[in-house]
Protein backbone atom coordinates (compact mmCIF):
# COMPACT_ATOMS: atom_id res chain seq x y z
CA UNK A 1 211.27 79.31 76.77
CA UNK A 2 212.09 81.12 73.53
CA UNK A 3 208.68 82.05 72.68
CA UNK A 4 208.35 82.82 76.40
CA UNK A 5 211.33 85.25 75.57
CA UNK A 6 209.97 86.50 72.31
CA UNK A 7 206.36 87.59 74.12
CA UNK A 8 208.76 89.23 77.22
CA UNK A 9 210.43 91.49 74.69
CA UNK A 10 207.47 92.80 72.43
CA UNK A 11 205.46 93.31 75.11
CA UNK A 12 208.76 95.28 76.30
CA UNK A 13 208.87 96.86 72.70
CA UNK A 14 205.12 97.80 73.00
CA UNK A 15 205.34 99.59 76.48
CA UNK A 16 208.43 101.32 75.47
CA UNK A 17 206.43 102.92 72.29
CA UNK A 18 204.06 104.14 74.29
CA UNK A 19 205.85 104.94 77.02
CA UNK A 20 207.44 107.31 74.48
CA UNK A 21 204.66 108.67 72.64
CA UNK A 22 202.98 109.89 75.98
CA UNK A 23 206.12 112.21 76.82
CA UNK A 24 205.89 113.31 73.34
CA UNK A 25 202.70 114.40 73.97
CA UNK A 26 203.19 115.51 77.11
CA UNK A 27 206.44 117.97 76.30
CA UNK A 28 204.05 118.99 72.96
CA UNK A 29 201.52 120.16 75.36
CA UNK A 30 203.79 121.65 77.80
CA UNK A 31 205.24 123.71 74.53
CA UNK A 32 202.04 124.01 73.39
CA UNK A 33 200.23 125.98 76.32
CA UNK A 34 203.27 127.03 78.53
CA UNK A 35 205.74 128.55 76.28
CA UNK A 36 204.46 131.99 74.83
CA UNK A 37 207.49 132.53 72.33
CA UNK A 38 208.46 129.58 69.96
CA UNK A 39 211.28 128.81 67.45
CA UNK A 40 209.92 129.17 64.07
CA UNK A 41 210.06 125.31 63.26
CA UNK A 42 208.05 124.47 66.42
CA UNK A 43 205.74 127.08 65.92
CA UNK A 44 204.93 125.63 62.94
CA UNK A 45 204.25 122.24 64.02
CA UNK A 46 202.04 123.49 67.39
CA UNK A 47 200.56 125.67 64.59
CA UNK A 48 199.20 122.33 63.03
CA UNK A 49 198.07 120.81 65.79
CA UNK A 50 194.57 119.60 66.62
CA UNK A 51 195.07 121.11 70.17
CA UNK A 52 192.59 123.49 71.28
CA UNK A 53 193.08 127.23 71.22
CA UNK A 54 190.36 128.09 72.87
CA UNK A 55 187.24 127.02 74.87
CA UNK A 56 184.19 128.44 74.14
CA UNK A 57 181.24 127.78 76.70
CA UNK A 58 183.16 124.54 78.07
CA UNK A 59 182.21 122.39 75.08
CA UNK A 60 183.31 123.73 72.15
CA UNK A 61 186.53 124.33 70.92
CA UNK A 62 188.88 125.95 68.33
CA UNK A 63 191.81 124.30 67.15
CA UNK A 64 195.16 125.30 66.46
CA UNK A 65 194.81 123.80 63.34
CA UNK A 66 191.50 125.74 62.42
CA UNK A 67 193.07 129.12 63.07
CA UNK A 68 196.31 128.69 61.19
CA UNK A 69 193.93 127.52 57.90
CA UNK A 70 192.02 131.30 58.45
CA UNK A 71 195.26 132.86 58.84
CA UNK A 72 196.56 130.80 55.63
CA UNK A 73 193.21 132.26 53.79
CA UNK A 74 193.75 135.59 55.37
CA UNK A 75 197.68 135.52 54.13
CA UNK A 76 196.34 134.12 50.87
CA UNK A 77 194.15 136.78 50.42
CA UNK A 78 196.45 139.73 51.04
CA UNK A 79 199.53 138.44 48.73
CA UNK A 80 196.87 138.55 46.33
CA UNK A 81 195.66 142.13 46.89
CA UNK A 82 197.88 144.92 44.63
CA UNK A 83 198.53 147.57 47.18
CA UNK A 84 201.23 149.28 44.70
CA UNK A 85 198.96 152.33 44.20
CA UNK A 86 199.05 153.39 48.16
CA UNK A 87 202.66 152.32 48.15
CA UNK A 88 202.32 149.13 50.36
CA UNK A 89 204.11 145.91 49.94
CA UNK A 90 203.01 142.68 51.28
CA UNK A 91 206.06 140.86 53.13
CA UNK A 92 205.39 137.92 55.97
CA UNK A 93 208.81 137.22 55.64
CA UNK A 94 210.22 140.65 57.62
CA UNK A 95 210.08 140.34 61.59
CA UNK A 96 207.60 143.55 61.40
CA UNK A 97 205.89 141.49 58.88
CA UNK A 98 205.27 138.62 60.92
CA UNK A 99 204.23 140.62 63.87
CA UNK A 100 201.39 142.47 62.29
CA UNK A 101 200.28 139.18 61.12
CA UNK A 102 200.40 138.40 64.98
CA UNK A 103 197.97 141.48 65.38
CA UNK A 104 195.59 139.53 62.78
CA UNK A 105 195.47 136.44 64.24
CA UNK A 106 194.22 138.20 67.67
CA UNK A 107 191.43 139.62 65.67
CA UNK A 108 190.52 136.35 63.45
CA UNK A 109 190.60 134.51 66.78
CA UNK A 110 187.98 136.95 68.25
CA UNK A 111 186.00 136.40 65.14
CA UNK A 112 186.28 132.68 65.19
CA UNK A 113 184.87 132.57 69.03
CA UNK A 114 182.27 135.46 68.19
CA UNK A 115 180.53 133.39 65.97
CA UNK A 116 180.76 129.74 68.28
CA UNK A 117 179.31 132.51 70.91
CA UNK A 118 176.56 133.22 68.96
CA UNK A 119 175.77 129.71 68.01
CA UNK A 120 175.72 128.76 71.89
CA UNK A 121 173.44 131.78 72.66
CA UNK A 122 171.49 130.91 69.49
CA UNK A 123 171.20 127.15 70.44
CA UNK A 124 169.99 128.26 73.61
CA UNK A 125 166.97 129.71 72.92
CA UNK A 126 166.23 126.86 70.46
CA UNK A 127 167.51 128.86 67.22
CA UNK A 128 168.81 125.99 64.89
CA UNK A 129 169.94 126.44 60.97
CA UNK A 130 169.43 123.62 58.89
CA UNK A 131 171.36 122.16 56.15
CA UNK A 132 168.72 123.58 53.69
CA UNK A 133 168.92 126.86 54.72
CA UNK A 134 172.51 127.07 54.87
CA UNK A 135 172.16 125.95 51.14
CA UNK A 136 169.63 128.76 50.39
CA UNK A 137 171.96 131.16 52.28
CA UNK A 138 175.01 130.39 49.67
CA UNK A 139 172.65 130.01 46.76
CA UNK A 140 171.57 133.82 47.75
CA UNK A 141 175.14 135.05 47.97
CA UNK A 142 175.85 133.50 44.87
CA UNK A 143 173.29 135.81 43.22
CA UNK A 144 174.58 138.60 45.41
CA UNK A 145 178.21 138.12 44.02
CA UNK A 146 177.31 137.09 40.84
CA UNK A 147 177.51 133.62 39.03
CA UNK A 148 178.64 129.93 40.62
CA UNK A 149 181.54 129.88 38.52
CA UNK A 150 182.81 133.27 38.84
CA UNK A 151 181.98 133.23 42.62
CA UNK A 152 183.85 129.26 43.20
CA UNK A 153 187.11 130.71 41.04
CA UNK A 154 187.66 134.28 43.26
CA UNK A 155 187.20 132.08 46.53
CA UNK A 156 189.94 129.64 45.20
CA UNK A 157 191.76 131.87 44.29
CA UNK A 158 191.38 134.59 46.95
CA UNK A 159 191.47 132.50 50.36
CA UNK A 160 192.13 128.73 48.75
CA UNK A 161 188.16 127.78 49.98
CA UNK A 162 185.83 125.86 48.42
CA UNK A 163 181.74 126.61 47.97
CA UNK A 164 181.44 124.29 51.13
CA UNK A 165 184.41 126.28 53.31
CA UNK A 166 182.07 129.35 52.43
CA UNK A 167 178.94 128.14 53.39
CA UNK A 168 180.54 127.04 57.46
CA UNK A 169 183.06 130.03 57.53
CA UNK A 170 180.81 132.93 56.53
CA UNK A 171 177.19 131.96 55.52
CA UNK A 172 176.12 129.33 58.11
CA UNK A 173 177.61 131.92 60.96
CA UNK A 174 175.73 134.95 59.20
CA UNK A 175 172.44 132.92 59.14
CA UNK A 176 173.05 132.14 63.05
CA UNK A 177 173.54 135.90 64.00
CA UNK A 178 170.78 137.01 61.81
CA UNK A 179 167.73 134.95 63.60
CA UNK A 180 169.97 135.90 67.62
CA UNK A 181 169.48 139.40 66.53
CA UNK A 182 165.82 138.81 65.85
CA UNK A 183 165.41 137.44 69.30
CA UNK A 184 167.29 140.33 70.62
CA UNK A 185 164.97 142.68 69.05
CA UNK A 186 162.04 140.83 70.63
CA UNK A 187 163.65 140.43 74.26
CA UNK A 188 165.29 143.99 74.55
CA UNK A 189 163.84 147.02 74.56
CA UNK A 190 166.14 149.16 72.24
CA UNK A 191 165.14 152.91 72.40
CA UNK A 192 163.26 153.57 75.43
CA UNK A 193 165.60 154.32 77.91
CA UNK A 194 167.76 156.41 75.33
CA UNK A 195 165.18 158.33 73.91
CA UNK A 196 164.15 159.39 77.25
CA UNK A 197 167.84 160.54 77.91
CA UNK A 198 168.28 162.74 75.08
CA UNK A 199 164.82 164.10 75.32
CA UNK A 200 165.95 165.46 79.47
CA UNK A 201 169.29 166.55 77.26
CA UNK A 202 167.27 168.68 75.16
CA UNK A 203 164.51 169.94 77.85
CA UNK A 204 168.13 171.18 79.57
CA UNK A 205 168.80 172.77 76.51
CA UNK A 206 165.78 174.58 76.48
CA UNK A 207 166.23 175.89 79.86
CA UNK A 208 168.96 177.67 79.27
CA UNK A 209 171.66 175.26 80.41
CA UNK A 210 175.06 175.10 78.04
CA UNK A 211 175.72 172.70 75.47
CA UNK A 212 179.16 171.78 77.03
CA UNK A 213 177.34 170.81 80.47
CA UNK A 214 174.38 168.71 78.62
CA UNK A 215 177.01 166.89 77.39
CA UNK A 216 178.47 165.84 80.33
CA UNK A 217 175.82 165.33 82.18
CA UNK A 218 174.03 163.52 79.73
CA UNK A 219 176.38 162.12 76.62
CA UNK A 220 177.19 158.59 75.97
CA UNK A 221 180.24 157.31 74.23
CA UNK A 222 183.77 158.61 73.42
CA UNK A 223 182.89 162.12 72.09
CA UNK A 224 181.35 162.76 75.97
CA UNK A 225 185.49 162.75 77.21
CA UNK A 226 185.87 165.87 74.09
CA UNK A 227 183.37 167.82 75.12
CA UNK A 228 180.62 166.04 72.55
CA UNK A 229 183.24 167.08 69.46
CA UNK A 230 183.60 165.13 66.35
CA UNK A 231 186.01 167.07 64.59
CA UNK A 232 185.28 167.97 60.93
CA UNK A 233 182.55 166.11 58.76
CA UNK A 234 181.54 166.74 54.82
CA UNK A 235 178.16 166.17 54.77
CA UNK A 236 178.06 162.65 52.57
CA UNK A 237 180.81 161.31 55.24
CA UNK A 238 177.82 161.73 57.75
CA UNK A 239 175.73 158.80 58.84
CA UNK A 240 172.38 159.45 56.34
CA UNK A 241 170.39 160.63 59.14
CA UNK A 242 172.15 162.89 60.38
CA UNK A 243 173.03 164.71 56.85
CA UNK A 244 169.69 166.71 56.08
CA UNK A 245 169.94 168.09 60.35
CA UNK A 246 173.45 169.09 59.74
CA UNK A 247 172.32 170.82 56.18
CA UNK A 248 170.21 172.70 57.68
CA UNK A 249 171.20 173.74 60.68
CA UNK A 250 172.69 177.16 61.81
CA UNK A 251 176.44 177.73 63.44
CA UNK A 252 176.26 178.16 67.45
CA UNK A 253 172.52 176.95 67.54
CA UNK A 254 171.59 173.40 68.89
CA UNK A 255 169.28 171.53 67.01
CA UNK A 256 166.05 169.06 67.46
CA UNK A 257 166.72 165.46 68.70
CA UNK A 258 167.91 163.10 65.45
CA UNK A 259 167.48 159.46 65.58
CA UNK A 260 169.96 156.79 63.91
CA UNK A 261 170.09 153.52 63.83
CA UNK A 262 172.81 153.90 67.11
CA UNK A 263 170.89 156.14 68.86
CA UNK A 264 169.59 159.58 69.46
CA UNK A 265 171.76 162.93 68.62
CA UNK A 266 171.49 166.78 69.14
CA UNK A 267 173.45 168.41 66.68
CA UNK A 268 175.78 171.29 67.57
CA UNK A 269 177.56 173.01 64.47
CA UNK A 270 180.87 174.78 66.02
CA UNK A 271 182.17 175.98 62.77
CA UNK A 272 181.99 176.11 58.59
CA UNK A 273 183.87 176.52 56.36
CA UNK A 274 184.35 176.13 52.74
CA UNK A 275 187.00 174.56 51.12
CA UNK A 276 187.82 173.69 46.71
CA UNK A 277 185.94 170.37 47.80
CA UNK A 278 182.79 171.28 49.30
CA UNK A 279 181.56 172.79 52.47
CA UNK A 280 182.44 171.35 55.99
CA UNK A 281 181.32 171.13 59.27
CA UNK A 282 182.85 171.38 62.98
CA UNK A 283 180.16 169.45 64.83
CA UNK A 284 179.56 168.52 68.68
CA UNK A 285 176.95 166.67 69.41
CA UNK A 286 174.51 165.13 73.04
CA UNK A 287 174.22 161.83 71.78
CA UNK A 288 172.68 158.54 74.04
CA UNK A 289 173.07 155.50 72.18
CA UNK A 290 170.46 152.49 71.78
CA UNK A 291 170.62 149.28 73.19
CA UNK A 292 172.69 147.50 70.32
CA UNK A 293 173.31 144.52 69.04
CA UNK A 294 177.16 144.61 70.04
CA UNK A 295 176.73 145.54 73.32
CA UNK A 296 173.96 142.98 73.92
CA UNK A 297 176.30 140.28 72.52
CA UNK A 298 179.14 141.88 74.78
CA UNK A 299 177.30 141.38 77.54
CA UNK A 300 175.89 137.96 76.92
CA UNK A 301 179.01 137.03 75.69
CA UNK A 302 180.94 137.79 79.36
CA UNK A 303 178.14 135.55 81.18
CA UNK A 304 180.26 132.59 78.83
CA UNK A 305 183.29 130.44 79.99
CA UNK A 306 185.87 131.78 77.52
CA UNK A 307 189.27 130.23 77.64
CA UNK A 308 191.98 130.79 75.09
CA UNK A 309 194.65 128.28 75.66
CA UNK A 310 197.51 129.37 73.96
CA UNK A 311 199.78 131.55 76.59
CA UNK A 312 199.87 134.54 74.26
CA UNK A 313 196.29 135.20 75.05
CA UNK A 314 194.03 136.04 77.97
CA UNK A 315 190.57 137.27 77.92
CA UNK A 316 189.36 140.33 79.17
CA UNK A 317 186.06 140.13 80.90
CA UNK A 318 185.14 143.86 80.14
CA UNK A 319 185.31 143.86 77.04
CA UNK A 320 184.45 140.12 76.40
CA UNK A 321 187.27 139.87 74.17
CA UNK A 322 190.49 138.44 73.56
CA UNK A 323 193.71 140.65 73.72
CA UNK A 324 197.57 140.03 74.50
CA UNK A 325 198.51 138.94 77.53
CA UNK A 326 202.04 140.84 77.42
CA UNK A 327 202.35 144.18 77.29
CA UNK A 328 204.85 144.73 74.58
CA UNK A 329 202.45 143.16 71.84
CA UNK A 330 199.47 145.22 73.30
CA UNK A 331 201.49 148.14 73.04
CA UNK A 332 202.37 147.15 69.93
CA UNK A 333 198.98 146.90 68.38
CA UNK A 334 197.98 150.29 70.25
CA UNK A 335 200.97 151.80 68.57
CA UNK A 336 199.00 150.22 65.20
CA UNK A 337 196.34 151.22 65.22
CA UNK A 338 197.49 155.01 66.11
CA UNK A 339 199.62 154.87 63.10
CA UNK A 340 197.07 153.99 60.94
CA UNK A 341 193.49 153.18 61.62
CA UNK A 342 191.30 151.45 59.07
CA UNK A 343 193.88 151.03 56.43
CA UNK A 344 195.71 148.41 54.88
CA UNK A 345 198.96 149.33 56.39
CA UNK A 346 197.67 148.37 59.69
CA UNK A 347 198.95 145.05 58.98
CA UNK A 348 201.81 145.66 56.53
C-alpha cells in the first residue's frame, strides 16, 4: 500500500512538471509571436530564445537567438567606432537609441534571410561550397586584411567573433553568392533587351524628338519621375564610365549611348558651373538599366515561402523584403532615412 502510495504521487509529481512546463511554453510562444511590444525583461528573454524568427523556403530557419548575437556584434561594433569628429554619440540606452537599433535589426534580418535565400537558390541548381573552400575563402581574406593575428584581434575586438564566426557569417555566404551570380550570368541575358531600349531612345533623339519626352517614354528607374535629372555631380563622384562622356560633353547637347556596369545612359548636361573646388555638372540623363543581379535575386527571391515570425514583421512580396508591419515604425525609418541617408547618424 505505501509503495502503492509513493508510485501514485510521483507519477502525480511527474505529470504536474510537465503539465507545467507545456503552459510555459505555450504562454512563451503566445508572447513570443503574438505580442508585438514587450517589457524590456521579456524582451530579453524571447530575445534568447531558440524560437524561429523567420522561415526561409519552409525548411530553414533563423532564430531569435541568432539575430540578437548579430545585433550584439553589430552593437559591439558601433560602441567601438569614435564618431566624436562628426559629433555623434553612441547611446542604446536612450528610447531614440533603442529605436534606431530597431531600424537595424530590420535590415540585419533582411541580410540574414538574403543569404539562406541564396543558399536555397544556390543548392538548387546543385551549387555546393565545401569545407575546403570555405577555408581558402578566409585564408584569402586574411591576405586581403592583412595578417592572422592582426585580422583574429580586430574581429574580437570589433564584433566579439572568432576566425570560425567569420568564415559562416561573411565568407561561406560570399562564396555562395559568388558561384549564384555565375549561374545568373549564364541563364540571363543581361544587356540585350536594354541596349536595344536606349539605342530607340537615341534614334528618337536623332529625329528631332525632346530630351524631356525620350525620357519618359523610354527611362528606367527613379530619375524617369524628375524628368531624367540627377542633380549636381563633380566629375570623380561619377560612376568611372560615365566621367570621360560627361568631360567631354557640351551644355544643352545630348550625347552618344554610355554603357556601365547598371546599364546604358545618354548623357544630358543642363548646366556648369565652377566653383573654389572644381567644376560641376547639372546632368539628366535616358538611362535603361541591365538585367542585374539584385533584381534577379528579387525576383527569385518572391517565388520563396518567406515567413518572419515575430509580429513586428511582415514581408512584402514586391519588394521581396522584410519591413514593419506598423506604420509608426515604417514611418519612422522613412523619417530616417530622409534625415540622413548613408551616414552614421542614421542609427544614432
Amino acid at each position: 500500500m505505501a509503495s502503492l502510495l509513493q508510485k501514485f504521487r510521483w507519477s502525480t509529481v511527474l505529470y504536474g512538471v510537465l503539465t507545467l512546463l507545456f503552459l510555459l511554453l505555450a504562454a512563451s510562444l503566445v508572447v513570443a509571436y503574438f505580442i508585438p511590444q514587450l517589457p524590456p525583461r521579456i524582451e530579453k528573454i524571447i530575445s534568447r530564445s531558440p524560437y524561429p524568427v523567420a522561415v526561409i523556403g519552409y525548411r530553414e530557419v533563423i532564430t531569435f537567438r541568432e539575430l540578437t548575437a548579430n545585433m550584439d556584434s553589430v552593437r559591439r561594433f558601433y560602441e567601438n567606432q569614435d564618431f566624436s569628429q562628426v559629433g555623434l554619440r553612441v547611446d542604446f540606452t536612450t528610447e531614440d537609441g533603442q529605436k534606431r537599433l530597431k531600424v537595424r535589426e530590420k535590415e540585419v534580418l533582411n541580410k540574414m534571410i538574403e543569404d539562406e535565400a541564396i543558399m536555397i537558390l544556390a543548392k538548387k541548381r546543385g551549387i555546393f561550397v565545401s569545407p575546403e573552400s570555405a577555408r581558402q575563402g578566409v585564408a584569402r581574406k586574411l591576405e586581403e586584411y592583412g595578417n592572422s593575428r592582426e585580422v583574429t584581434d580586430s574581429l574580437k575586438r570589433l564584433y566579439g567573433w572568432t576566425l570560425a564566426d567569420f568564415e559562416q557569417k561573411i565568407v561561406l555566404p560570399s562564396l555562395y553568392e559568388e558561384k549564384l551570380y555565375e549561374s545568373f550570368t549564364k541563364e540571363v541575358d543581361v544587356a540585350t533587351e536594354a541596349k536595344e531600349k536606349i539605342e530607340q531612345a537615341a534614334s528618337a533623339l536623332r529625329d528631332g524628338q525632346s530630351f524631356d519626352d525620350v525620357v519618359i517614354q523610354y527611362s528606367d528607374g527613379q530619375t524617369k519621375e524628375k524628368g531624367g535629372d540627377l542633380g549636381w555631380f563633380a566629375l570623380e563622384d561619377l560612376a568611372p564610365e560615365l566621367r570621360s562622356a560627361v568631360a567631354t560633353q557640351k551644355v544643352g547637347v545630348s550625347g552618344n549611348v554610355t554603357e556601365s556596369s547598371l546599364g546604358f545612359h545618354i548623357i544630358y548636361i543642363k548646366e556648369l558651373r565652377e566653383e573654389k573646388g572644381g567644376r560641376l555638372y547639372r546632368i539628366s540623363q535616358v538611362f535603361a538599366r541591365k538585367n542585374t543581379f539584385g533584381d534577379w535575386l528579387s525576383q527569385e527571391m518572391r517565388g520563396l515561402s518567406i515567413v518572419p515570425l515575430d509580429p513586428l514583421y511582415r514581408f512584402d512580396r514586391d519588394t521581396a523584403r522584410v519591413e514593419f508591419r506598423d506604420e509608426m515604425w515604417r514611418n519612422y525609418e522613412e523619417e530616417l532615412i530622409k534625415k540622413s541617408p548613408g551616414d552614421a547618424s542614421f542609427f544614432f
